[in-house]
N, C-alpha and C. Protein backbone atom coordinates (compact mmCIF):
# COMPACT_ATOMS: atom_id res chain seq x y z
N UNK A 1 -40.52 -41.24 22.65
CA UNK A 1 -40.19 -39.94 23.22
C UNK A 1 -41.43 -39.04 23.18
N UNK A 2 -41.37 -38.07 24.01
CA UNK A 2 -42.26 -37.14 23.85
C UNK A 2 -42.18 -36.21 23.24
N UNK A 3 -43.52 -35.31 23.08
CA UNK A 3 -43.21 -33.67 21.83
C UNK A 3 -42.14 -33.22 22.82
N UNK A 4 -42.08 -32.92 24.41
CA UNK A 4 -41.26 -31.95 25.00
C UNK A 4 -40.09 -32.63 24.47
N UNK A 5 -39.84 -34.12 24.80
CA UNK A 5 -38.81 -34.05 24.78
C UNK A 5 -38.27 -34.45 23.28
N UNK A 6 -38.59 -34.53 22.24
CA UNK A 6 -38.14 -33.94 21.12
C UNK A 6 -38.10 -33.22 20.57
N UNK A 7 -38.32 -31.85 21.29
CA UNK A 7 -38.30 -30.24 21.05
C UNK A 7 -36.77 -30.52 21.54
N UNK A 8 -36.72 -30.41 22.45
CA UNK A 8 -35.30 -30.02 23.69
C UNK A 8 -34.34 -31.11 22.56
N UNK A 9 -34.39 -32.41 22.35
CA UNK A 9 -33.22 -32.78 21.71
C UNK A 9 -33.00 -32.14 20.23
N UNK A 10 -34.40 -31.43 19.89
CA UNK A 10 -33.61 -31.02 18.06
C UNK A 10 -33.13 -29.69 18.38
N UNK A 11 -33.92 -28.77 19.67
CA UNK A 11 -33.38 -27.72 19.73
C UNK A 11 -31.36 -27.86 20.22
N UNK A 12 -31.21 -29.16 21.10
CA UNK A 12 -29.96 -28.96 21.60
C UNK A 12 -28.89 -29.22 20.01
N UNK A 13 -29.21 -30.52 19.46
CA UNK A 13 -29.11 -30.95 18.26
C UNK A 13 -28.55 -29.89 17.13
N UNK A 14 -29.76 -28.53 17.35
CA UNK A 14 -29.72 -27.76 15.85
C UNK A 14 -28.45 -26.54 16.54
N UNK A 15 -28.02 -26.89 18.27
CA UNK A 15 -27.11 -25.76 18.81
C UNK A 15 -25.62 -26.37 18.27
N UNK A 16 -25.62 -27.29 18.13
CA UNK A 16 -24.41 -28.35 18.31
C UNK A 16 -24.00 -28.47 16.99
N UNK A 17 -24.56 -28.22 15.64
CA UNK A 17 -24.37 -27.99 14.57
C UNK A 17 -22.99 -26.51 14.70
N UNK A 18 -23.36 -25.69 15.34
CA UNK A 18 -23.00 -24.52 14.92
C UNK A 18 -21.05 -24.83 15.82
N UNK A 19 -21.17 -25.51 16.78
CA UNK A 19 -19.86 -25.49 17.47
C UNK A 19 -18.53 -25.99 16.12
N UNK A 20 -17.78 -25.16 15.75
CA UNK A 20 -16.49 -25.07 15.36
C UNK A 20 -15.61 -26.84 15.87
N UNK A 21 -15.67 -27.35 14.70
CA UNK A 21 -14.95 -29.19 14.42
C UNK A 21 -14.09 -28.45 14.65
N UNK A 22 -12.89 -27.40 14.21
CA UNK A 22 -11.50 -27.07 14.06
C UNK A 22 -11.19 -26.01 14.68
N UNK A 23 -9.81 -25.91 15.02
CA UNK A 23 -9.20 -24.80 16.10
C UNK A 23 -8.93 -23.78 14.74
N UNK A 24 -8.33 -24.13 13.58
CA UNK A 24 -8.82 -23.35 12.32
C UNK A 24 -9.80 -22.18 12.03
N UNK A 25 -11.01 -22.54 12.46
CA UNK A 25 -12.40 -21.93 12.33
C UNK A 25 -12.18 -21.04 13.31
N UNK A 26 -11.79 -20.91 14.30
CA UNK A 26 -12.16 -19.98 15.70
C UNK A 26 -11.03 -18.79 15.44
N UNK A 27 -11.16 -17.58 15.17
CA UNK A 27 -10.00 -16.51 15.55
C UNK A 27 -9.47 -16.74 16.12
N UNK A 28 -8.08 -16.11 15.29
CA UNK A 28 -6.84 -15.61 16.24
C UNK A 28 -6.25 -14.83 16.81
N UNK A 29 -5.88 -15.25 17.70
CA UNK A 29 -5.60 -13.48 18.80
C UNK A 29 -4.23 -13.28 18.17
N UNK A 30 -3.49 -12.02 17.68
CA UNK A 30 -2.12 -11.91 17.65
C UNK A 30 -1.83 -10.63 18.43
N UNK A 31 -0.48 -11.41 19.15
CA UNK A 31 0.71 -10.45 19.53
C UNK A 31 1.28 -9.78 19.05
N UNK A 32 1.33 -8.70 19.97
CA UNK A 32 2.80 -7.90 19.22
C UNK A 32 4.34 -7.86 20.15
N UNK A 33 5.07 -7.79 20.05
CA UNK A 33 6.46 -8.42 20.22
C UNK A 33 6.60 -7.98 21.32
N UNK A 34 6.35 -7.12 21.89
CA UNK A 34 6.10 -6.46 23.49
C UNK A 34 5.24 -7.24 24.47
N UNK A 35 3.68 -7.83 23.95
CA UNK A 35 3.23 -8.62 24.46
C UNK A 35 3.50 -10.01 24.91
N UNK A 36 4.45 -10.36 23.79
CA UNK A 36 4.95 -12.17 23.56
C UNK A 36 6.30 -11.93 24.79
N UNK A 37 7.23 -10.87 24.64
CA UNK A 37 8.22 -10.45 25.41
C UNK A 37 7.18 -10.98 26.85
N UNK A 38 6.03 -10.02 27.37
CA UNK A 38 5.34 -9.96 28.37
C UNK A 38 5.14 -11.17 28.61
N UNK A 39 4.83 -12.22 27.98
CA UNK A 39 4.15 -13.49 28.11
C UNK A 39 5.22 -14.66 28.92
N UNK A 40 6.56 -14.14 28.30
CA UNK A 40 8.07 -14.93 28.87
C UNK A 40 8.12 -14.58 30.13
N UNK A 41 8.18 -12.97 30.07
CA UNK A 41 8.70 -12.50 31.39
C UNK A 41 7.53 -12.99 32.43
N UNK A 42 6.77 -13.14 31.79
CA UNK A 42 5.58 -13.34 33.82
C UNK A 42 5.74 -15.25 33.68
N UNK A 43 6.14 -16.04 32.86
CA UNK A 43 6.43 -17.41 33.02
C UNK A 43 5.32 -18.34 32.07
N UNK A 44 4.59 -17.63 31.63
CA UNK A 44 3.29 -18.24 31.18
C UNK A 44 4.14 -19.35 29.85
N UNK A 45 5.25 -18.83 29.54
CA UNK A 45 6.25 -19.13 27.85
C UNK A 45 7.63 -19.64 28.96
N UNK A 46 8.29 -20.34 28.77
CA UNK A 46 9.48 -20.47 29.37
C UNK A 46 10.53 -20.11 28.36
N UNK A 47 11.20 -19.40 29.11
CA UNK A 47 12.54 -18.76 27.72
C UNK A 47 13.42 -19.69 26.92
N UNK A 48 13.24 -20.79 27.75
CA UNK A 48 14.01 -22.33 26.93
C UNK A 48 12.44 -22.55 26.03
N UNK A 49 11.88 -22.38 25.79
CA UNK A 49 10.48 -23.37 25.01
C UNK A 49 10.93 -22.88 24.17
N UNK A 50 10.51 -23.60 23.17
CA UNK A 50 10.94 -23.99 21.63
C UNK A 50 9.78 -23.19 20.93
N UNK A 51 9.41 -21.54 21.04
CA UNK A 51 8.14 -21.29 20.24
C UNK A 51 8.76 -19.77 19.59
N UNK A 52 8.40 -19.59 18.52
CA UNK A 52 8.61 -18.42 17.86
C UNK A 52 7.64 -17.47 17.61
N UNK A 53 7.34 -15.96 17.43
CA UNK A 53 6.07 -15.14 17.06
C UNK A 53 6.40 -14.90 15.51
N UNK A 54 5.45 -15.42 14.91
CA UNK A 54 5.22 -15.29 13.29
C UNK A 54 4.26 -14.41 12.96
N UNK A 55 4.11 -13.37 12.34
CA UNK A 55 2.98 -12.70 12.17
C UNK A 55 1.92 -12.52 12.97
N UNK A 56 2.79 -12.43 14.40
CA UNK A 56 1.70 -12.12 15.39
C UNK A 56 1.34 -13.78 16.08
N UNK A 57 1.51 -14.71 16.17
CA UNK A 57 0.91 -15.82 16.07
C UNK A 57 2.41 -16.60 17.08
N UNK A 58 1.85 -17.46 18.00
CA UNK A 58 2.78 -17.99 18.76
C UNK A 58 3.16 -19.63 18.25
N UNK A 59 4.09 -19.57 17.40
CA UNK A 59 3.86 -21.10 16.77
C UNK A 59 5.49 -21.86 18.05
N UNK A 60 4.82 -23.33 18.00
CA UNK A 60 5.98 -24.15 18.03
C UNK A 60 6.62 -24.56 17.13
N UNK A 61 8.46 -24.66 17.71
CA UNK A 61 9.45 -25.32 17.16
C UNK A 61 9.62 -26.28 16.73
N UNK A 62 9.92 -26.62 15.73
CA UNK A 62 10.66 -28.21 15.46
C UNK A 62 12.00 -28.54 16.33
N UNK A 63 11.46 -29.61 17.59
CA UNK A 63 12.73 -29.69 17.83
C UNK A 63 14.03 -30.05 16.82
N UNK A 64 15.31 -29.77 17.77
CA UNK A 64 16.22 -29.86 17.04
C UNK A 64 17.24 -31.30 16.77
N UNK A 65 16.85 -32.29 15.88
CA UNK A 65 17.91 -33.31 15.90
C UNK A 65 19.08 -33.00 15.72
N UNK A 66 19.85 -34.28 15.67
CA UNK A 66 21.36 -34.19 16.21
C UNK A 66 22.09 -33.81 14.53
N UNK A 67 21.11 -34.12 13.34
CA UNK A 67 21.70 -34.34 11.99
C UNK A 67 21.47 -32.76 11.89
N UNK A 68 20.42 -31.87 12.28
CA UNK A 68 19.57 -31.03 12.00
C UNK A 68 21.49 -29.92 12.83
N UNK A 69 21.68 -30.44 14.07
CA UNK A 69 22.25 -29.66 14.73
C UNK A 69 24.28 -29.05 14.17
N UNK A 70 24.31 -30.77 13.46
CA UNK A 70 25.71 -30.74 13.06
C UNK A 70 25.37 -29.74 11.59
N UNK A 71 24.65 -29.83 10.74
CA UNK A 71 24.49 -29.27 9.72
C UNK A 71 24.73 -27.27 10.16
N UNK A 72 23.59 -26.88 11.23
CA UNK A 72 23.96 -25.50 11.73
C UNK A 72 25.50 -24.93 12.13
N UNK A 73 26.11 -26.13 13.07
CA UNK A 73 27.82 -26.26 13.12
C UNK A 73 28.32 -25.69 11.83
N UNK A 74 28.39 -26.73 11.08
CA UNK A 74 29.12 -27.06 9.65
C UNK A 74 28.81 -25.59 9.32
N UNK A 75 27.24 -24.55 9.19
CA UNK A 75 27.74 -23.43 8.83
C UNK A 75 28.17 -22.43 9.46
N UNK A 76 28.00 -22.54 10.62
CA UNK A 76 28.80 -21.47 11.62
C UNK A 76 29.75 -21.15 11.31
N UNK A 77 30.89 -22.83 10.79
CA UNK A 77 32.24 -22.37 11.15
C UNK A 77 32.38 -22.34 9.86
N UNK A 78 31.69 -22.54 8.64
CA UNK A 78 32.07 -21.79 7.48
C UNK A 78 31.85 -20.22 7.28
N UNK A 79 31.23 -20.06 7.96
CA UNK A 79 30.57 -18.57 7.77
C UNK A 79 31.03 -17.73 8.35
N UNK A 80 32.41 -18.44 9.70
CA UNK A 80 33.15 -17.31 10.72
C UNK A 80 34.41 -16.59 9.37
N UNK A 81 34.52 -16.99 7.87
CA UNK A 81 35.12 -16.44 7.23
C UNK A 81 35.11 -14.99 7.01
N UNK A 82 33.36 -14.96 7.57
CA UNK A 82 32.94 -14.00 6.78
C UNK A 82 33.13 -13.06 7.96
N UNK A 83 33.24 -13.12 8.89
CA UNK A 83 32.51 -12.24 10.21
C UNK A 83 33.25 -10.64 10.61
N UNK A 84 34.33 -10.89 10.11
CA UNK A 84 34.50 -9.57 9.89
C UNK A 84 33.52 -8.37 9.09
N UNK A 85 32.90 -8.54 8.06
CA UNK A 85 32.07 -7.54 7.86
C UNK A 85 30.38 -8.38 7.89
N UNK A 86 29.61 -8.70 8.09
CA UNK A 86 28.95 -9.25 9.10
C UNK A 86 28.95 -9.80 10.16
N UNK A 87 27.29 -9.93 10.75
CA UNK A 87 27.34 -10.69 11.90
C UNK A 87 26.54 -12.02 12.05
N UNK A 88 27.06 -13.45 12.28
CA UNK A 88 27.04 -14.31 11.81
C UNK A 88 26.18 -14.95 13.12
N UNK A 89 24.40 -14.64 13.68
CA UNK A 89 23.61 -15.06 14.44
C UNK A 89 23.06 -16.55 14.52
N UNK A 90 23.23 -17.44 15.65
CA UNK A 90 22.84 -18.74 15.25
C UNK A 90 21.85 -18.97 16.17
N UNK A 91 20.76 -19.60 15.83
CA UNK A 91 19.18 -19.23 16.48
C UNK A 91 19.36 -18.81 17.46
N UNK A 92 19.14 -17.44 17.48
CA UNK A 92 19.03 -15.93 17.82
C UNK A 92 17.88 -16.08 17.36
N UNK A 93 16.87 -14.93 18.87
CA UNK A 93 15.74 -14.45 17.94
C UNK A 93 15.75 -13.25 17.43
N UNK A 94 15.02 -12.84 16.00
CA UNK A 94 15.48 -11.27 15.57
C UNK A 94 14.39 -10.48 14.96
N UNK A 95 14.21 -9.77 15.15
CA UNK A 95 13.07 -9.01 15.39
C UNK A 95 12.96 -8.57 14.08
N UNK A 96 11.69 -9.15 13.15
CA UNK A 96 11.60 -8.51 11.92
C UNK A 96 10.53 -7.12 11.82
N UNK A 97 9.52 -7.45 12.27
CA UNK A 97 8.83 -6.07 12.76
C UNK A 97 7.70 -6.11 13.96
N UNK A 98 6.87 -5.69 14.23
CA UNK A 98 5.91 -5.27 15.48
C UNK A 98 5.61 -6.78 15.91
N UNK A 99 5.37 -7.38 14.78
CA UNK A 99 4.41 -9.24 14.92
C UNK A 99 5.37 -10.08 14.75
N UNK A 100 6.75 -9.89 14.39
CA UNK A 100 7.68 -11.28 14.44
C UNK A 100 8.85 -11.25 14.54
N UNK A 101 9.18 -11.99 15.63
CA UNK A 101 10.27 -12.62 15.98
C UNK A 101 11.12 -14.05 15.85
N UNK A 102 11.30 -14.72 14.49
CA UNK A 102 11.75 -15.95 14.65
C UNK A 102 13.06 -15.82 15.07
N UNK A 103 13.08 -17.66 15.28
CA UNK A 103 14.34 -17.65 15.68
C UNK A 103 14.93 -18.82 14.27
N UNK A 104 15.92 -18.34 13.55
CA UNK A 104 16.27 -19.11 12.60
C UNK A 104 17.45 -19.83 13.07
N UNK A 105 17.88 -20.90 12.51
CA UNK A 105 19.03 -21.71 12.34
C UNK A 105 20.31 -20.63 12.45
N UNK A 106 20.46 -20.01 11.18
CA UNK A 106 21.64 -18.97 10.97
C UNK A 106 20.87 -18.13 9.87
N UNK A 107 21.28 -16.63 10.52
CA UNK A 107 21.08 -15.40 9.95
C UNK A 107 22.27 -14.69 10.10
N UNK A 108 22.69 -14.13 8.87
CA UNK A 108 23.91 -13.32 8.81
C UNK A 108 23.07 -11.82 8.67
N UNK A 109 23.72 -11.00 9.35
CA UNK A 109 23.22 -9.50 9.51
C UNK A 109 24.29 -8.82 9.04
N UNK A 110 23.71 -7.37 8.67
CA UNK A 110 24.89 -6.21 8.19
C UNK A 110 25.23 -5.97 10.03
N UNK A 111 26.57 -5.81 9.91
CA UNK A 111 27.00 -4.67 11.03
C UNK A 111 26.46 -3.62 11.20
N UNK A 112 26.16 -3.42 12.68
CA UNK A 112 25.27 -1.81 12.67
C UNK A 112 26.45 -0.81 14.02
N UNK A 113 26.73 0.06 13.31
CA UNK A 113 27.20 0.87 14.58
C UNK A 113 26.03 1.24 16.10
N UNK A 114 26.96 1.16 17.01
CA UNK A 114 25.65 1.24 18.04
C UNK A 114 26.20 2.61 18.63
């Protein structure tokens, strides 16, 4: 090889060091619950996709197996005992503050007058 051209490969060499191995390493952009809302409504998210906002952060779902699905059943209809003074949500998404929205299995809520 030549000096030029073993300038140009240690210079490309010593650039290629610095590029980020992991999606880890690179910032994260976070949403806020208005934005992620925004992201459904123009199609970019489909309202069936399986993704939740966690602390700002758009994670995917575990889909749902069939063992995973009878187990949520089983507490629904134990939990319609209760439903008179709660409200007995089954993945519903629910808005914990500005950055998150999961959607859980089952969340029982206080009644709120509206």
């Amino acid at each position: 090889m030549t000096d030029t051209t073993t300038s140009r490969f240690q210079s490309v060499s010593s650039r290629t060091k610095e590029i980020p191995t992991s999606l880890d390493s690179l910032p994260a952009r976070h949403f806020s619950i208005e934005e992620y809302h925004r992201i459904v409504e123009m199609g970019i998210l489909g309202e069936d996709e399986r993704v939740e906002l966690i602390d700002g952060r758009i994670l995917r779902m575990s889909p749902i197996g069939s063992q995973h699905a009878a187990y949520v059943s089983f507490l629904n209809r134990k939990l319609r005992a209760i439903e008179d003074t709660v409200i007995v949500r089954i993945q519903d998404p629910i808005i914990l503050d500005d950055e998150t929205e999961p959607q859980p299995d089952v969340a029982v809520v206080k009644l709120k007058e509206f």
